[in-house]
Protein backbone atom coordinates (compact mmCIF):
# COMPACT_ATOMS: atom_id res chain seq x y z
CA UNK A 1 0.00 0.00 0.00
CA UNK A 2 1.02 3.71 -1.08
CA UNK A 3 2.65 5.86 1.93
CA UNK A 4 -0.70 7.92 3.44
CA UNK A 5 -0.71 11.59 2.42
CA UNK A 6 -2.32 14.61 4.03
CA UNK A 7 -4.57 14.07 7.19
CA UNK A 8 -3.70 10.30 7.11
CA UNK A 9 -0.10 10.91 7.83
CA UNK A 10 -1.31 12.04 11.48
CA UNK A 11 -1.66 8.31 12.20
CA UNK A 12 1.73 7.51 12.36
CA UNK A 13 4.63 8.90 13.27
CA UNK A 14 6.65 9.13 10.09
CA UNK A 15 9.95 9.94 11.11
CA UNK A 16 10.14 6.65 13.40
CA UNK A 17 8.24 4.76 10.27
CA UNK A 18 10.65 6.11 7.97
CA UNK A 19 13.26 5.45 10.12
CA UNK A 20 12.82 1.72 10.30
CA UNK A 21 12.12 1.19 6.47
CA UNK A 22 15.72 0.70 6.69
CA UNK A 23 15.78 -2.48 8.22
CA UNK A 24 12.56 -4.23 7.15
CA UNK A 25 9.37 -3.46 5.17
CA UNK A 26 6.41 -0.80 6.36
CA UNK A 27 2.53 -1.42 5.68
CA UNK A 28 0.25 1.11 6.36
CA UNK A 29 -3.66 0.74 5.99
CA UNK A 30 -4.39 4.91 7.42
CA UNK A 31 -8.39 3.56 6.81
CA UNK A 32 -7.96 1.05 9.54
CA UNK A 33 -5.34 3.13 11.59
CA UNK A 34 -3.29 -0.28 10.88
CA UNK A 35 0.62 -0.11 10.44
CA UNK A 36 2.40 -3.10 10.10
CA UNK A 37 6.84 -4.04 9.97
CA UNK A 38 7.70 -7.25 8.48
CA UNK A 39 11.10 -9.21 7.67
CA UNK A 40 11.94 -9.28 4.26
CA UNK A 41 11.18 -13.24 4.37
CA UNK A 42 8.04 -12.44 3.85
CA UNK A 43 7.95 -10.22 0.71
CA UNK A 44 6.53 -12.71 -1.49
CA UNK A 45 3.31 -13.19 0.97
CA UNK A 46 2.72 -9.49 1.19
CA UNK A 47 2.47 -9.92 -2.68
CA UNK A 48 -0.83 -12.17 -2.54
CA UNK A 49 -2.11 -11.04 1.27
CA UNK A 50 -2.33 -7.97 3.07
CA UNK A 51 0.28 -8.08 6.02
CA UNK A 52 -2.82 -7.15 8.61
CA UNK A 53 -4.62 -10.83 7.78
CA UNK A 54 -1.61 -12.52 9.26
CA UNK A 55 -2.48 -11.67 12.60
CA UNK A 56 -5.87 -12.91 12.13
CA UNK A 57 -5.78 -16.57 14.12
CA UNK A 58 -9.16 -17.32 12.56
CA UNK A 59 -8.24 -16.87 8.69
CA UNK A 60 -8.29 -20.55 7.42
CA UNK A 61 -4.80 -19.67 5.87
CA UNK A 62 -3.02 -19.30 9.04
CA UNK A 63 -3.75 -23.20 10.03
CA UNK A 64 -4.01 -21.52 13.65
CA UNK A 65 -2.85 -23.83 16.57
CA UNK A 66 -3.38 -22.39 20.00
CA UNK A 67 -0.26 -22.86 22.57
CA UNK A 68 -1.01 -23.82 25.35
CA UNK A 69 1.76 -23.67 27.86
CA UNK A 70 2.94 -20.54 29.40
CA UNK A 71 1.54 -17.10 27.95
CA UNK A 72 -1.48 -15.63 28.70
CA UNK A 73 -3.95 -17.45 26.40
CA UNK A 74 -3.37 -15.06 23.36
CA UNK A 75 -0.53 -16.92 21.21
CA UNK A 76 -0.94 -19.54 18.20
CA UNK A 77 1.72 -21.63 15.97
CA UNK A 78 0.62 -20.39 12.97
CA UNK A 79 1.66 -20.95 9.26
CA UNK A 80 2.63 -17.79 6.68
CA UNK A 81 3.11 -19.53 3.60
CA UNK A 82 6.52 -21.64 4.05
CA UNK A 83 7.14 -20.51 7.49
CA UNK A 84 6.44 -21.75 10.54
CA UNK A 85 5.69 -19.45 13.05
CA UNK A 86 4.32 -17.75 16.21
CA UNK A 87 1.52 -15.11 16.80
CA UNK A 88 1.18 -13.61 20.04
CA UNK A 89 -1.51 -10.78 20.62
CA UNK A 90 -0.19 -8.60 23.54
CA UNK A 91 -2.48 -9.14 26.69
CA UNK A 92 -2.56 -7.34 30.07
CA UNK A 93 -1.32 -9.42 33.11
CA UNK A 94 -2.73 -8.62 36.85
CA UNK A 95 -5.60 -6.34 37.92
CA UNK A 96 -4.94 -4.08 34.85
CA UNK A 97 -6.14 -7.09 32.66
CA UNK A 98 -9.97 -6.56 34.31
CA UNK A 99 -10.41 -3.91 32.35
CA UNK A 100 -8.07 -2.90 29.55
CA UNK A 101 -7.13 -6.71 29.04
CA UNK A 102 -5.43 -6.14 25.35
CA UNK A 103 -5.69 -1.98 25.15
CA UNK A 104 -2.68 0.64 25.66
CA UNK A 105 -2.43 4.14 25.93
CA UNK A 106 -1.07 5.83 22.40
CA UNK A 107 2.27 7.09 23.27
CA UNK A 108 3.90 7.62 19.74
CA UNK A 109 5.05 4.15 17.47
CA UNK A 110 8.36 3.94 18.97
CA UNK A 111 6.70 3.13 22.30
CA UNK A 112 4.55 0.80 20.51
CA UNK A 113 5.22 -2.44 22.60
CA UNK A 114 5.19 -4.55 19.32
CA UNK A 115 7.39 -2.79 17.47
CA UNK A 116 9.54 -2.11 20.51
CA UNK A 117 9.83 -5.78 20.70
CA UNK A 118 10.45 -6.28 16.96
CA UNK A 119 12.97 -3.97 16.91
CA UNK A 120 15.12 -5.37 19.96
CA UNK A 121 14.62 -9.12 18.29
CA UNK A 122 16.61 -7.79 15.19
CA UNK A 123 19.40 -6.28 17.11
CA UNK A 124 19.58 -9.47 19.05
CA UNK A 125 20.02 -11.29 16.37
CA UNK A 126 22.64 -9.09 15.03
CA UNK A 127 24.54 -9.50 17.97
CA UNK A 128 24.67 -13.52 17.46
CA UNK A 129 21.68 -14.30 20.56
CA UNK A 130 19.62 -17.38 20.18
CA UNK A 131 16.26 -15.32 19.89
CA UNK A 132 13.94 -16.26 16.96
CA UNK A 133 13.73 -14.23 14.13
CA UNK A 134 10.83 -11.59 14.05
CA UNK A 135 9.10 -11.53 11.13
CA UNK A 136 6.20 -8.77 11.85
CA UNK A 137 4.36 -6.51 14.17
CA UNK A 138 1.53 -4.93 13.83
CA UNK A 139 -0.74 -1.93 15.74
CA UNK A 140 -4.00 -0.87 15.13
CA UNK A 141 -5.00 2.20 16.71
CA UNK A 142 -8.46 3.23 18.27
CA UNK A 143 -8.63 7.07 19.52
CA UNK A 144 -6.03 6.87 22.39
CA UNK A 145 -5.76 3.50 22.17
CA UNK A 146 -3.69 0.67 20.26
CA UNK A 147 -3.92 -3.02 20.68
CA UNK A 148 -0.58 -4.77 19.19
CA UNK A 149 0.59 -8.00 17.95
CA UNK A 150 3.81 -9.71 16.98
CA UNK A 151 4.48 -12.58 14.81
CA UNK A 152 7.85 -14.76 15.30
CA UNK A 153 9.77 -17.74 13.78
CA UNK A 154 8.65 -20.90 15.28
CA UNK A 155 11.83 -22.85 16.84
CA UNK A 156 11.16 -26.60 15.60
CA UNK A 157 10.66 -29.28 18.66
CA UNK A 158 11.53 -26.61 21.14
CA UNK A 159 9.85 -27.15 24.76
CA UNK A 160 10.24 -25.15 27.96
CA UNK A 161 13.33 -25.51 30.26
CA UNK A 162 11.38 -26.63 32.81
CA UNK A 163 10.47 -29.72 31.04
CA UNK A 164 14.16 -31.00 30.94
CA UNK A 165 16.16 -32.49 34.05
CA UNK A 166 19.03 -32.55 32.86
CA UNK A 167 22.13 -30.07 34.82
CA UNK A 168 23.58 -29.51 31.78
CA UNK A 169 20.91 -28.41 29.64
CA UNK A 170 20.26 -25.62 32.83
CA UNK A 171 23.99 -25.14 32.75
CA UNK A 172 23.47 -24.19 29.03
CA UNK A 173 20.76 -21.77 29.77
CA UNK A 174 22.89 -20.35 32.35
CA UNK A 175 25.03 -19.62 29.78
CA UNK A 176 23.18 -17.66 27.33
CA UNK A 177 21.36 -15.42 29.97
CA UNK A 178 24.96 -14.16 30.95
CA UNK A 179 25.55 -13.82 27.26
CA UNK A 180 22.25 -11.73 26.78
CA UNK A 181 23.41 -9.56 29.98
CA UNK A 182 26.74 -9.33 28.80
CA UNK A 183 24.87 -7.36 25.28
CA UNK A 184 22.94 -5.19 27.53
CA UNK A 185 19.79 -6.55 27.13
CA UNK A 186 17.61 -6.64 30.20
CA UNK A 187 14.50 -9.31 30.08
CA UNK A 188 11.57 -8.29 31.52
CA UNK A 189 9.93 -11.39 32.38
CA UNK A 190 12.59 -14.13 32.72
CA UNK A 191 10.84 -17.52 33.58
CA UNK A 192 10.84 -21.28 32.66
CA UNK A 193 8.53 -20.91 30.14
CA UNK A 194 10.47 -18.09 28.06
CA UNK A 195 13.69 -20.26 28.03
CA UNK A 196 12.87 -22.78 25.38
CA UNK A 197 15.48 -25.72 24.31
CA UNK A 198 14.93 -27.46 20.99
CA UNK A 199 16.09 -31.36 19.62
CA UNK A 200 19.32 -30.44 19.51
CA UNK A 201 19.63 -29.10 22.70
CA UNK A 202 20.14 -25.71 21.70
CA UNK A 203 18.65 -23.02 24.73
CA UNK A 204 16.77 -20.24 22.93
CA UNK A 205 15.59 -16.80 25.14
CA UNK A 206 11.66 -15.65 23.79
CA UNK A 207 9.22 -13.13 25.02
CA UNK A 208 11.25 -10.00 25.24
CA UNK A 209 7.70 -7.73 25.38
CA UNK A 210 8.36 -4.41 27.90
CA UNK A 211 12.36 -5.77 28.12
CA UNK A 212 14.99 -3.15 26.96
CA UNK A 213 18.55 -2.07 26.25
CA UNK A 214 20.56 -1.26 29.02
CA UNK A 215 23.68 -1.36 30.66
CA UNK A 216 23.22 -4.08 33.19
CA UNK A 217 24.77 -3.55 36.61
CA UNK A 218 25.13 -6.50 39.44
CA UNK A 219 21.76 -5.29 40.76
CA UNK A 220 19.96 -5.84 37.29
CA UNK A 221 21.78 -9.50 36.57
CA UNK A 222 20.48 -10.19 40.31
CA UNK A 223 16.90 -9.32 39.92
CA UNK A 224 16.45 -11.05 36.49
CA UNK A 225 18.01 -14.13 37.99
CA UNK A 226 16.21 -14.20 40.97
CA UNK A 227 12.96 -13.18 38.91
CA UNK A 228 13.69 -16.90 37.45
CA UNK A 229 14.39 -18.86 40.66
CA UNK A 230 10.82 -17.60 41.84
CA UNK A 231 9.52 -18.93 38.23
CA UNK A 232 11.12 -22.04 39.25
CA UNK A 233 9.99 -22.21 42.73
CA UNK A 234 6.19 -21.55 40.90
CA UNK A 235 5.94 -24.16 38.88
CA UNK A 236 8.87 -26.66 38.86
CA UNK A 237 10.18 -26.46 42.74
CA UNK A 238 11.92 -30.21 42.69
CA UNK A 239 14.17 -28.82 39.60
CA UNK A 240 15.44 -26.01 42.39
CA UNK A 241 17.41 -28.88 44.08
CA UNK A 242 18.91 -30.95 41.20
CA UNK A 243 19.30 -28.08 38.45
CA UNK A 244 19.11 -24.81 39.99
CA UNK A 245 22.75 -24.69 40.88
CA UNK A 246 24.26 -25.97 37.54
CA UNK A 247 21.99 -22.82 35.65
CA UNK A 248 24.14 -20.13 38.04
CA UNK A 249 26.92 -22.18 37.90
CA UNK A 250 27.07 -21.59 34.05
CA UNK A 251 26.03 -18.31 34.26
CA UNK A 252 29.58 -17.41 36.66
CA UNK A 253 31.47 -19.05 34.09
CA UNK A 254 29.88 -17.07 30.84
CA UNK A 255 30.08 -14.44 32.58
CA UNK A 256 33.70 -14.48 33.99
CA UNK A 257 34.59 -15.61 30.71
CA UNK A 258 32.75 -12.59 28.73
CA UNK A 259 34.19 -9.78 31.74
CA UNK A 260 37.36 -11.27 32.88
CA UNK A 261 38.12 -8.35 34.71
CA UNK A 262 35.13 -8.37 36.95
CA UNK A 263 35.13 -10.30 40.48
């Protein structure tokens, strides 16, 4: 779709649309208040769909498959033409979710929590971190309101950390959380179910909604670790005894490793 002109332009915030053009591909529908970033891997779908149907779980096209472990009951394996992948519509968590359950206050794009997200994902990646690949986010705005929605790469056969008893594999995880501290990256919601491990035993880091770039102090690498343990201690308390110590274990030595002059 052609760039709005005019009134329509008041919709979106061109100089952080423009400014992200640069590193994937802009939609804009300024009738729907819809404004959608996608990867590049996708170019050929946006050819025979509009980008805004792919976050539509109930289009026939998207073989929608709800998933049901961790989350807050608002994310599907879904499939966009030869890619697998993940939808998650952004939801609320605690009292807030009584009444603005999937609503946000307006507060320019580049607060946009999808495109926030989207964003961070790609410089992840740059930087070498197992995160999968996002391929598009989308917001759709409402008055003062947006609801958002993000689409990633599904990571074949990958399952939870807390559904795996071996040290090691925790060791591993250990591992790559010191490596995403070590980039600056802060998660804000660090928990069993957002440390995934696939067949090959390969620990991947998901969900980075509301997390940020930031230079991470010992008080920062403390909380998100600790923010863990008490995700352990929720739902997989036996794994506290056998595993816990191998995951900070392997975090020491990543991290020792990556800042060999710190203590």
């Amino acid at each position: 779709m052609a760039w709005p002109t005019g009134c329509e332009i008041a919709m979106v915030d061109q100089a952080f649309t423009q400014s992200v053009a640069s590193s994937c591909r802009v939609w804009i529908d300024p009738l729907a208040r819809r404004e959608v970033h996608y990867d590049v891997l996708l170019d050929n779908l946006a050819k025979s769909s509009q980008p805004s149907e792919w976050f539509d779980p109930g289009l026939p096209m998207l073989e929608s498959l709800p998933v049901k472990e961790g989350g807050r009951a608002a994310a599907w394996f879904i499939r966009l033409g030869d890619t697998d992948a993940v939808l998650r519509q952004y939801r609320r968590g605690g009292m807030a979710a009584h009444f603005f359950r999937d609503q946000y206050v307006w507060q320019g794009a580049q607060s946009a929590r999808s495109f926030a997200e989207f964003s961070l994902l790609q410089a992840m990646l740059k930087m070498g971190l197992p995160v999968p690949r996002p391929l598009a986010a989308m917001v759709q705005r409402k008055g003062l309101i947006y609801r958002a929605a993000l689409i990633t790469q599904r990571i074949p056969a990958a399952h939870p950390l807390l559904s795996f008893t071996d040290p090691e594999v925790w060791s591993n995880a250990g591992q790559v959380i010191a490596r995403m501290h070590d980039a600056g990256v802060w998660h804000a919601d660090l928990n069993v179910f957002n440390i995934l491990v696939d067949a090959t035993r390969k620990v991947w880091l998901i969900d980075f909604d509301r997390s940020r770039r930031i230079k991470m102090n010992s008080g920062l690498r403390t909380e998100n670790i600790s923010r863990l343990l008490r995700s352990v201690r929720k739902v997989a308390a036996p794994l506290e005894a056998t595993c816990w110590s191998a995951l900070t274990a392997g975090y020491q030595q990543s991290w020792q490793s990556l800042n060999p002059e710190s203590k």
